[in-house]
Protein backbone atom coordinates (compact mmCIF):
# COMPACT_ATOMS: atom_id res chain seq x y z
CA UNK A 1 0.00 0.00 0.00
CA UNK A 2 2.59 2.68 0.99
CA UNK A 3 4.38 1.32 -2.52
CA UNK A 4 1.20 2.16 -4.29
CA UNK A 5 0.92 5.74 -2.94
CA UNK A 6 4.55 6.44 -3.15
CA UNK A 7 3.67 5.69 -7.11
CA UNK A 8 0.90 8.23 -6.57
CA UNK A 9 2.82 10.70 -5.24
CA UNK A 10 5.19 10.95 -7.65
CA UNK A 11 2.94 11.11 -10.72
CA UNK A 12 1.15 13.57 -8.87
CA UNK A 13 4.20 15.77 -8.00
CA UNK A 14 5.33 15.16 -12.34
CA UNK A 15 1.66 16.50 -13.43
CA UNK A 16 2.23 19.28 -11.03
CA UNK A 17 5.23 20.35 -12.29
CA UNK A 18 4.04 20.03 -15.76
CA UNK A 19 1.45 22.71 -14.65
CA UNK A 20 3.12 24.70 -12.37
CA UNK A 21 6.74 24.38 -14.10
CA UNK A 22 8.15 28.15 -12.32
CA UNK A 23 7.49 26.35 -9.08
CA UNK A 24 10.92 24.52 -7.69
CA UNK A 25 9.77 21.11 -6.71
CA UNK A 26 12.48 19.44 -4.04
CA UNK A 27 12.87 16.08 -6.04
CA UNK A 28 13.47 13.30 -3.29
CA UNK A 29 12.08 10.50 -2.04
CA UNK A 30 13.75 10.54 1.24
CA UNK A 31 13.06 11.93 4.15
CA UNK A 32 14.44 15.28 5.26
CA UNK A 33 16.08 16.16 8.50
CA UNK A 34 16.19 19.50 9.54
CA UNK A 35 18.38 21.10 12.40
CA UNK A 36 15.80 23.15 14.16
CA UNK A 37 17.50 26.50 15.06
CA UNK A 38 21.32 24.36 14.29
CA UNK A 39 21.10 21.53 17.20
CA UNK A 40 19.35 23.59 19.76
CA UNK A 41 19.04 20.46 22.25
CA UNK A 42 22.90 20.49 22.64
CA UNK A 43 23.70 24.20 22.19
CA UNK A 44 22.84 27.82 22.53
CA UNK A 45 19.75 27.96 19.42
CA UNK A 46 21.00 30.27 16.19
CA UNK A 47 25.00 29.63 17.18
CA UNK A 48 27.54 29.19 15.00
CA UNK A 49 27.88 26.15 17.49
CA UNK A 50 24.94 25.12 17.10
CA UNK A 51 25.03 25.11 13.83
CA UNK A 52 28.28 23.15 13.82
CA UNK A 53 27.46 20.25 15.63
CA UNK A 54 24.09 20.14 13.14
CA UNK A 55 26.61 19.91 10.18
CA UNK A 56 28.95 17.17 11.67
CA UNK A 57 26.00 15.01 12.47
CA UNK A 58 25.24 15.52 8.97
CA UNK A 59 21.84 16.32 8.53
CA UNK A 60 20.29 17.32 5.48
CA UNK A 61 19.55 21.09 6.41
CA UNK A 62 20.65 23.77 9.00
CA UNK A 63 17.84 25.41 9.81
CA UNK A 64 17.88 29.83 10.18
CA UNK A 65 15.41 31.95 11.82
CA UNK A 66 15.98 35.29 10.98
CA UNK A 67 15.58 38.66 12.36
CA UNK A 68 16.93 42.11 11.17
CA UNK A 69 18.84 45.21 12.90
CA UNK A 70 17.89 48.34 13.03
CA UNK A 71 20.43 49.42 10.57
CA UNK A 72 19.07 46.64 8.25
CA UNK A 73 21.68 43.63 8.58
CA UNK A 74 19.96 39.96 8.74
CA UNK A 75 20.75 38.43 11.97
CA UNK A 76 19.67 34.48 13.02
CA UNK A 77 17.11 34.98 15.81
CA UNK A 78 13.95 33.45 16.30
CA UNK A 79 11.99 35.81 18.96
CA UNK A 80 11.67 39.35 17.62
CA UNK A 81 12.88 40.28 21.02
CA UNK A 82 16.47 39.72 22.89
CA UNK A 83 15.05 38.89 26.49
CA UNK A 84 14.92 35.02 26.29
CA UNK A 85 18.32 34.22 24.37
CA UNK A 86 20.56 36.94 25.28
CA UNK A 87 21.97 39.23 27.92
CA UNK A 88 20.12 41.88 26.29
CA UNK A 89 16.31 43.56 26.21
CA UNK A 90 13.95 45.29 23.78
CA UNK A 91 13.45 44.14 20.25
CA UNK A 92 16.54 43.14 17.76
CA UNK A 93 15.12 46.10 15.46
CA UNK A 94 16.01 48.62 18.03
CA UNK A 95 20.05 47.19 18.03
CA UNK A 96 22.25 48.32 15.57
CA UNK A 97 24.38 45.28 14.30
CA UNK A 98 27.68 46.75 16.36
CA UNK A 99 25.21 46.74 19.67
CA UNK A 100 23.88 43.51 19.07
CA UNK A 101 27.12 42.27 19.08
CA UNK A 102 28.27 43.22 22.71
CA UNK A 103 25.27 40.94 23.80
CA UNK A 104 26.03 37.63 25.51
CA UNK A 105 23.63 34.89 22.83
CA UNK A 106 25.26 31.79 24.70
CA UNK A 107 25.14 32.36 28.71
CA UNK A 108 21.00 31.64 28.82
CA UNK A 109 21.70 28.22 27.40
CA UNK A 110 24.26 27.27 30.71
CA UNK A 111 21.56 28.17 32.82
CA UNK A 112 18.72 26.86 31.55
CA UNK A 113 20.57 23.25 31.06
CA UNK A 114 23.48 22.79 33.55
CA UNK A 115 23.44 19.47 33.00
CA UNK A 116 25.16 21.11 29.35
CA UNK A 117 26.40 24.09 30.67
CA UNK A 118 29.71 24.90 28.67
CA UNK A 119 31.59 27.72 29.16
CA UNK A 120 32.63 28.50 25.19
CA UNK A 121 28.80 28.80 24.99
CA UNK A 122 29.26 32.52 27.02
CA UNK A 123 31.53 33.43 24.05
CA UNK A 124 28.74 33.08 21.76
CA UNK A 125 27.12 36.15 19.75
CA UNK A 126 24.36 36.61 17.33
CA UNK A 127 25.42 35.85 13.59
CA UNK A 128 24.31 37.54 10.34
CA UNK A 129 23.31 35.24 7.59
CA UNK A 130 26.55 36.51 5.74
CA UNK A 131 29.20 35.06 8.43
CA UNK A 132 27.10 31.73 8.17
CA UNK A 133 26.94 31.49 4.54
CA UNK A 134 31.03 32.72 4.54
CA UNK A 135 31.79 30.18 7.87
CA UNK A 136 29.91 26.80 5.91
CA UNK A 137 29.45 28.03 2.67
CA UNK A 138 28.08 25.08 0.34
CA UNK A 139 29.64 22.96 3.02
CA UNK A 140 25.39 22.72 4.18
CA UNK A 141 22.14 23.21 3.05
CA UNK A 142 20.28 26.08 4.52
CA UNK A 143 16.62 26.10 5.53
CA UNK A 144 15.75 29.97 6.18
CA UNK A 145 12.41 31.37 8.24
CA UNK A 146 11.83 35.15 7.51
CA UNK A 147 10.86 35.76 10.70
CA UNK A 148 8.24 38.92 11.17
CA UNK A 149 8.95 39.90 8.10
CA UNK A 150 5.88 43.12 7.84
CA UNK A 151 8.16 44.92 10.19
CA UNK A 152 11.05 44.51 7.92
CA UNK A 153 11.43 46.60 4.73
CA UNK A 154 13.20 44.72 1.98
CA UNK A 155 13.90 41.74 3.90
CA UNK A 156 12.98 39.49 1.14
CA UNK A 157 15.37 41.81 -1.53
CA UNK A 158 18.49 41.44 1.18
CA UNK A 159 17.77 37.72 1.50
CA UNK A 160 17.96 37.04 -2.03
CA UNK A 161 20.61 39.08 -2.50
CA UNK A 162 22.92 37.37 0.00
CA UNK A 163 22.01 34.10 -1.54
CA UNK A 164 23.24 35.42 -4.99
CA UNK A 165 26.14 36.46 -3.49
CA UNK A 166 27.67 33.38 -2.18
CA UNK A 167 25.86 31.35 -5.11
CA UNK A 168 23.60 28.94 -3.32
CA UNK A 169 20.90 28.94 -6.10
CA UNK A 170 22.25 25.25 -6.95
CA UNK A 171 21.31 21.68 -6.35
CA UNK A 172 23.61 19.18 -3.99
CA UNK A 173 23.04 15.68 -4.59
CA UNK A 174 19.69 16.66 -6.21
CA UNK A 175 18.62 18.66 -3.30
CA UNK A 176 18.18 22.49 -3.31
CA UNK A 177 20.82 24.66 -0.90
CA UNK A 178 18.53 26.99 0.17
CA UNK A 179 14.99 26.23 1.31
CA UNK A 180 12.76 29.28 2.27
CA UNK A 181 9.95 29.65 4.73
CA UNK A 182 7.87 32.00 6.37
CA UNK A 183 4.15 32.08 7.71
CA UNK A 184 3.60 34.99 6.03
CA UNK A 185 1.89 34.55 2.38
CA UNK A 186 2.52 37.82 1.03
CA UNK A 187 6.52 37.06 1.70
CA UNK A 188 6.41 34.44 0.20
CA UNK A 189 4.78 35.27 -3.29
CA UNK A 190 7.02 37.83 -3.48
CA UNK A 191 10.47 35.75 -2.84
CA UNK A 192 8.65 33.95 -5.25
CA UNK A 193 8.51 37.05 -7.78
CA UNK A 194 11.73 37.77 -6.92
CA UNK A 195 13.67 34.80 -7.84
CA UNK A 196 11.09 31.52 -8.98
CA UNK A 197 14.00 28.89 -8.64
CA UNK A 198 14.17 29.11 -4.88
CA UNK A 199 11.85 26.16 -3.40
CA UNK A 200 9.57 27.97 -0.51
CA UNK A 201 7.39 26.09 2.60
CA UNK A 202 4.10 28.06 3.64
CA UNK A 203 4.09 27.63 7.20
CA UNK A 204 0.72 27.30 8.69
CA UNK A 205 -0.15 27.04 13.02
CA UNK A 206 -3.39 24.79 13.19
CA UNK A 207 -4.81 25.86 16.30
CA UNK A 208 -6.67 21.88 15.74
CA UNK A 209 -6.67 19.68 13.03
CA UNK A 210 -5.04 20.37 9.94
CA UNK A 211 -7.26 21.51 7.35
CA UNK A 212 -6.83 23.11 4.05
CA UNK A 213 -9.22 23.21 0.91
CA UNK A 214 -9.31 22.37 -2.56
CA UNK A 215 -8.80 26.19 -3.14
CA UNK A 216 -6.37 26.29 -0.53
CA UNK A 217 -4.15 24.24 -3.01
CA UNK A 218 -4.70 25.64 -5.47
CA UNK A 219 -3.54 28.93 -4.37
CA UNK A 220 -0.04 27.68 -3.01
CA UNK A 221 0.48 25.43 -5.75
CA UNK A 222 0.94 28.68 -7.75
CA UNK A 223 4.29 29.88 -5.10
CA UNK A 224 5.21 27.20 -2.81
CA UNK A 225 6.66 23.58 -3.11
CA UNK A 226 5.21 22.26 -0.02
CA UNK A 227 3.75 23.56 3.45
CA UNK A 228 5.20 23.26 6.84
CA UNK A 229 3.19 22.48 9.86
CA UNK A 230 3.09 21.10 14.06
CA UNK A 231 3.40 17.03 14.36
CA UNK A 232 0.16 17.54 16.50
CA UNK A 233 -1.91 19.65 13.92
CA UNK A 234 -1.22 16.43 11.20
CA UNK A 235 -2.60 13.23 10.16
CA UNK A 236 -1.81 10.68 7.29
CA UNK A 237 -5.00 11.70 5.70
CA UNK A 238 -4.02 15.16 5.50
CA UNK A 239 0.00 14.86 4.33
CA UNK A 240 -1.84 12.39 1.70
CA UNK A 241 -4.15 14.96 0.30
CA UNK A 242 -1.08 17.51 0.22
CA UNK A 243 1.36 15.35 -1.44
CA UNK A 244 -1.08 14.67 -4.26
CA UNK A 245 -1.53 18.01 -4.49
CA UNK A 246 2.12 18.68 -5.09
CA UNK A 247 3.21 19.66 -2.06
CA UNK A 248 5.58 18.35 0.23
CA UNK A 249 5.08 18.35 4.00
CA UNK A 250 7.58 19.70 6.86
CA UNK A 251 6.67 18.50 10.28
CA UNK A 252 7.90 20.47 13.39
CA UNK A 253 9.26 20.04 15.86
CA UNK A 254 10.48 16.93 16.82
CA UNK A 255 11.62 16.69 20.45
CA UNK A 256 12.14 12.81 20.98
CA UNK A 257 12.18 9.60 19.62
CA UNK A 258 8.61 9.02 19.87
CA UNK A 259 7.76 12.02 18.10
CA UNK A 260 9.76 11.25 15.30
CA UNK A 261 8.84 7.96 14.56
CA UNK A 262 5.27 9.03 14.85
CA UNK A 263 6.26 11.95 11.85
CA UNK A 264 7.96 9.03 9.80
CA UNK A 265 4.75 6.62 10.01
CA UNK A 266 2.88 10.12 9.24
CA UNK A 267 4.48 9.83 6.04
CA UNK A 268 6.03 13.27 6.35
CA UNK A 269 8.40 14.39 4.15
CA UNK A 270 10.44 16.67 6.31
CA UNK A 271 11.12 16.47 9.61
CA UNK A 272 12.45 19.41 11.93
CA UNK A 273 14.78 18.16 14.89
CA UNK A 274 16.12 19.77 17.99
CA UNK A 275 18.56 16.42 18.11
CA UNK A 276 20.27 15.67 15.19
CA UNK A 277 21.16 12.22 15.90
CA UNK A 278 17.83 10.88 16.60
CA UNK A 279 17.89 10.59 12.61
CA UNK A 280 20.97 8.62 12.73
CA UNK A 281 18.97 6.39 15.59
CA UNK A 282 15.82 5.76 13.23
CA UNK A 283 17.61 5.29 9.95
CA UNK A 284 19.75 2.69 11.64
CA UNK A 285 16.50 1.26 12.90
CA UNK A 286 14.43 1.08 9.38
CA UNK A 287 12.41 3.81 10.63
């Protein structure tokens, strides 16, 4: 049976693209794992450590919240305000880049989890896109969340542009460098207008049940290559009628071993994980 829809699937995701062919479909039958905010459940969240111990267990994306500085620089952050992950207060809009550097993005972490308290992790500071695309360069994939992005003139253009710059609008081992998401629609049709090739994830927050209608489809099919939404909001039925609708489905955010074998018998096809090597644990398991 899963055989059979796996067929399905595919067909459907071929006719799709045959309709739809500006839309960048992200061609594999695998499963996707995800570094949610770089491997937050062993490090400081949207750290360049973090985001180095998400590369060497070798996961298929990093994944890149970001916020932007009052003097317009793109910054990894996932709150629009400083209070829960750094020494500082008020929102990251309010710092220029230089200020938002003299905060502390590390010490929160040793407190909150002694039990992984490390004291390199109080050397830490907030890093622009631009030092993580020039520290892994195409050494990853990246998996970037405009965060907020109404209260950010141009941050789709400076996005883009960055993305130009260090020439991640390419494929690795059939898989797309740079995956964009945001919850906000109107983002995300214009990334869209603004460069087609780059594969973007509507984000939704199901306050119950996943739902979405024919029209719903309809309308995404025309910007987005698949939708992003919480383990709990999802069933099979649902990530069914989505993938034969085109789209693939991103499930967050994994916290355990439970949850993510419960996303991999969902038949998700993304999977966003606070600890990298719970993949390594299920794929040596067979799922």
């Amino acid at each position: 049976m899963r055989l059979i829809f796996s067929f399905l699937v595919i067909l459907s995701l071929i006719s799709g693209c045959a309709s739809q062919d500006s839309i960048q479909p992200i061609e594999t039958q695998e499963i996707l794992f995800i570094a949610h905010r770089g491997a937050s459940a062993f490090a400081p969240e949207h750290t360049m450590t973090a985001y180095e111990i998400a590369h060497q267990a070798d996961v298929d994306y990093i994944e890149i919240d970001l916020q932007m500085t009052k003097d317009g620089v793109l910054v990894a952050m996932h709150d629009e305000k400083l209070d829960r992950t750094t020494d500082g207060t008020g929102f990251v809009k309010e710092y220029t880049l230089e200020e938002l550097k003299n905060l502390n993005a590390g010490k929160w972490f040793n407190e909150a989890h002694p039990g992984l308290a490390n004291r390199e992790f109080e050397q830490e500071q907030v890093p622009t896109l631009e030092e993580i695309f020039l520290h892994f360069g195409d050494d990853v994939n990246y998996y970037i969340e405009l965060k907020s992005p109404r209260i950010y003139e141009g941050m789709e253009e400076k996005v883009v542009a960055l993305i130009k710059k260090y020439d991640l609008i390419q494929e690795d081992n059939n898989l797309p460098k740079v995956i964009l998401e945001s919850f906000n629609e109107d983002s995300l049709t214009k990334l869209h207008a603004l460069e087609p090739s780059l594969p973007l994830i509507q984000l939704f927050s199901f306050k119950e049940k996943a739902t979405l209608s024919n029209l719903d489809f309809e309308r995404l099919r025309r910007y987005a290559s698949g939708i992003g939404v919480h383990l709990k909001s999802a069933d099979q039925d649902f990530i069914h009628e989505a993938q034969l609708n085109g789209l693939q489905v991103h499930l967050f955010s994994i916290k355990n071993e439970i949850d993510m074998k419960n996303a991999i018998q969902l038949d998700a096809n993304g999977i966003f994980i606070d600890n990298p090597t719970l993949s390594e644990l299920i794929l040596k398991e067979g799922g």
